[in-house]
Protein backbone atom coordinates (compact mmCIF):
# COMPACT_ATOMS: atom_id res chain seq x y z
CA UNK A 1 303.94 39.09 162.03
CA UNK A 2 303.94 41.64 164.69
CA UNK A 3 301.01 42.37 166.44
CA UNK A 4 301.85 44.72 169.35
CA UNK A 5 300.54 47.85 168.29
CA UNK A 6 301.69 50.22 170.86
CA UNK A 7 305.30 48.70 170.57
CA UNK A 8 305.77 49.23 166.73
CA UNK A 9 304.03 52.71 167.60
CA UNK A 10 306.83 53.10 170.32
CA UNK A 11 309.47 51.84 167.67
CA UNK A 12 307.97 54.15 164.75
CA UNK A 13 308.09 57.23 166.98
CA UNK A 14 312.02 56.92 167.57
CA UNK A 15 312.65 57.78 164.21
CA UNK A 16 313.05 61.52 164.33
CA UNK A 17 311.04 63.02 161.02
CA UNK A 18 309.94 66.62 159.77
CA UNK A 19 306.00 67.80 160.31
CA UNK A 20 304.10 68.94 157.40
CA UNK A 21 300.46 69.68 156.90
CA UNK A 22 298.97 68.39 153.22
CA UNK A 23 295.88 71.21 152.05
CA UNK A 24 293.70 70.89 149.09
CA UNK A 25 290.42 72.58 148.31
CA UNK A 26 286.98 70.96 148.73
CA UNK A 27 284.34 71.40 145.66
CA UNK A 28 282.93 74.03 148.23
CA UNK A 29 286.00 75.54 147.89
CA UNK A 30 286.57 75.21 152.09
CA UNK A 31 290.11 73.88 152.84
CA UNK A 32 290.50 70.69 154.29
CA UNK A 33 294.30 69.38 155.77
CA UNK A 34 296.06 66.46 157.32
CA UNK A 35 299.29 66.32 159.57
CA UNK A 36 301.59 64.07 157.96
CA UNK A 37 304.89 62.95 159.13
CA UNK A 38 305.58 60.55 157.09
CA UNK A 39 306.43 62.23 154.34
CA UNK A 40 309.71 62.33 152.21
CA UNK A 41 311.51 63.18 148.65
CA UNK A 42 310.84 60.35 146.90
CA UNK A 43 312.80 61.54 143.40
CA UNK A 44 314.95 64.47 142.01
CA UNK A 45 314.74 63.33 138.22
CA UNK A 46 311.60 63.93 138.03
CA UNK A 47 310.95 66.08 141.22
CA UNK A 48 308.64 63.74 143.26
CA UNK A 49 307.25 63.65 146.81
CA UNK A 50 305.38 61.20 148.98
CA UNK A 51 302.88 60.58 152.21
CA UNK A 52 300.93 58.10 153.32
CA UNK A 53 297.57 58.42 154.39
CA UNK A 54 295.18 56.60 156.78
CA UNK A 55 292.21 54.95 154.65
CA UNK A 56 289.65 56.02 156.43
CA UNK A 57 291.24 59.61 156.57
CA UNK A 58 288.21 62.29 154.44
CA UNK A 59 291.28 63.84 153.21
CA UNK A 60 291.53 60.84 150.62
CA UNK A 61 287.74 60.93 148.83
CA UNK A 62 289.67 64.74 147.50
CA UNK A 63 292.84 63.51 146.16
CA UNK A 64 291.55 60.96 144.73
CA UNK A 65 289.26 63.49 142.71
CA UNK A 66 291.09 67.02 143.27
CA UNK A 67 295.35 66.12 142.85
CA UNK A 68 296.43 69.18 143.31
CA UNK A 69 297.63 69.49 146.98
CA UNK A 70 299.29 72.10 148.97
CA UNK A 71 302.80 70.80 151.59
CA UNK A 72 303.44 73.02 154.25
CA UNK A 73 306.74 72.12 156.27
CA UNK A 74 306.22 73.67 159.72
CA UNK A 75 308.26 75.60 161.73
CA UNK A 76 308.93 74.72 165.20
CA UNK A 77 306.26 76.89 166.59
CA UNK A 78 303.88 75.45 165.06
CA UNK A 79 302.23 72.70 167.11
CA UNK A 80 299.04 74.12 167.60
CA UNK A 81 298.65 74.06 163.92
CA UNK A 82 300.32 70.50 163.84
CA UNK A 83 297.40 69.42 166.44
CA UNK A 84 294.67 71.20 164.62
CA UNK A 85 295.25 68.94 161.03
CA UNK A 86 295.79 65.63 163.38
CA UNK A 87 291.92 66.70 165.39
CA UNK A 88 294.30 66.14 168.58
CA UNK A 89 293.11 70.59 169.47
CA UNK A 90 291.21 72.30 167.59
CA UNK A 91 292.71 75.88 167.56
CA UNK A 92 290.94 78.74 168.68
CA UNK A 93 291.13 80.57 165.60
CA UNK A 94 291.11 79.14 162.19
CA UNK A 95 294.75 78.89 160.70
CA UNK A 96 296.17 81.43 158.35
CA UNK A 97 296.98 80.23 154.93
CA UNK A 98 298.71 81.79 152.13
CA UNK A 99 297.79 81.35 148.44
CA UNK A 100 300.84 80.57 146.78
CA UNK A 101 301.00 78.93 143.05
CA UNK A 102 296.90 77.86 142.97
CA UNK A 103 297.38 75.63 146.63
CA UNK A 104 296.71 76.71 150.16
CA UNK A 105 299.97 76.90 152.47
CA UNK A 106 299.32 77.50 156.07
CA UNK A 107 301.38 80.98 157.12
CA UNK A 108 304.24 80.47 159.19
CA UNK A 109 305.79 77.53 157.46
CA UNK A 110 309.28 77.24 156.84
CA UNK A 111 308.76 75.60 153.03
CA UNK A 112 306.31 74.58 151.03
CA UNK A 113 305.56 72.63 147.26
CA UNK A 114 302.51 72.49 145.45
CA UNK A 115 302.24 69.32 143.89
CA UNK A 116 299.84 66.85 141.51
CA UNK A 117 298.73 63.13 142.28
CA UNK A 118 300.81 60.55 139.84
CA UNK A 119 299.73 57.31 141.61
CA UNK A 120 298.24 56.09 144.82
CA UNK A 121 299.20 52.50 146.01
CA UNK A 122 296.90 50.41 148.24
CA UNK A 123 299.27 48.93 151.32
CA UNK A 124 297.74 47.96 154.64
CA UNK A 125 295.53 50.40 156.68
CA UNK A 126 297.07 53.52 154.81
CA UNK A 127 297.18 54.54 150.96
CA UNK A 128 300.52 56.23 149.65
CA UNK A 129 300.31 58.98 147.25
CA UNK A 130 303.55 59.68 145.00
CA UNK A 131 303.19 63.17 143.80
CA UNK A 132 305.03 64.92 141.00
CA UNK A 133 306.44 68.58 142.71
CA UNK A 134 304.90 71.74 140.81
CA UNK A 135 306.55 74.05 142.45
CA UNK A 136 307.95 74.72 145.55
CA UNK A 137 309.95 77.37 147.96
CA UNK A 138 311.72 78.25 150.98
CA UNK A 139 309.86 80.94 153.06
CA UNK A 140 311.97 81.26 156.08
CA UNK A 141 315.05 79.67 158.07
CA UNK A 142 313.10 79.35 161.07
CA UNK A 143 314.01 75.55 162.76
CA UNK A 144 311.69 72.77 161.68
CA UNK A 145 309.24 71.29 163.96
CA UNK A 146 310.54 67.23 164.46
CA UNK A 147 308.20 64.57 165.59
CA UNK A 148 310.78 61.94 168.13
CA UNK A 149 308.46 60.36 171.07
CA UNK A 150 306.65 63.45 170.74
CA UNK A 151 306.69 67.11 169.47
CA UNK A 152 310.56 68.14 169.63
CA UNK A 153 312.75 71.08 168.60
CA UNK A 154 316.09 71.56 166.98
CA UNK A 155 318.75 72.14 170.28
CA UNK A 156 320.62 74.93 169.23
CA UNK A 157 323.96 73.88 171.02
């Protein structure tokens, strides 16, 4: 069993992977969001997604109830809204989101799906929610913002 944290941290962060933000409504009807990178298509036949989430993440007491979740895939200028769904920097405004098919997607992203809880599996300090995709769309061909070591851009070259 490995127990240096900071080295499987270290190892886990050289694996280049997309950022997306996940968004579902509270009962108040206030948004509430997560940064997730590790997120991927899961299925094509049926159309399925899935994240992982930290346990003691809020985000998880709503999909749990909710299941109906907004993806945002974020462009590469988005890091302040990156930091702002991980609590790293709060901005100083309040994001911009877009209602698009009954979820909130955060303006600016390059794709998005709105999708519905189908199961939620209970695996060491995170739970991982398979989703079945609703809908989904392309917004832009802006260049995606990559998490590698840190926040990283597409080199055009």
């Amino acid at each position: 069993m490995i127990n240096d944290i900071k080295k499987l941290k270290e190892v886990a962060g050289s694996f280049p992977t997309g950022v997306t933000v996940v968004t579902i409504k509270k009962p108040s009807g206030d948004i509430h969001g997560m940064t997730a990178s590790s997120f991927l298509s899961l299925s094509l036949n049926p159309p399925m997604i899935l994240f992982s989430v930290k346990k003691e993440n809020e985000i998880l007491r709503f999909i749990e109830k909710d299941k109906i979740m907004g993806i945002s895939i974020l462009s590469e200028d988005m890091m302040d809204e990156s930091n702002h769904f991980s609590n790293l920097k709060l901005m100083k405004e309040p994001p911009v989101f877009l209602d698009e098919d009954k979820v909130k997607i955060l303006k600016g992203s390059i794709a998005w799906y709105s999708v519905l809880v189908s199961k939620i599996y209970d695996e060491g300090d995170h739970k991982i929610i398979i989703c079945k995709i609703e809908n989904l769309d392309v917004k832009s061909n802006e260049r995606p913002l990559i998490y590698y070591r840190g926040y990283s851009k597409i080199n055009s070259e």
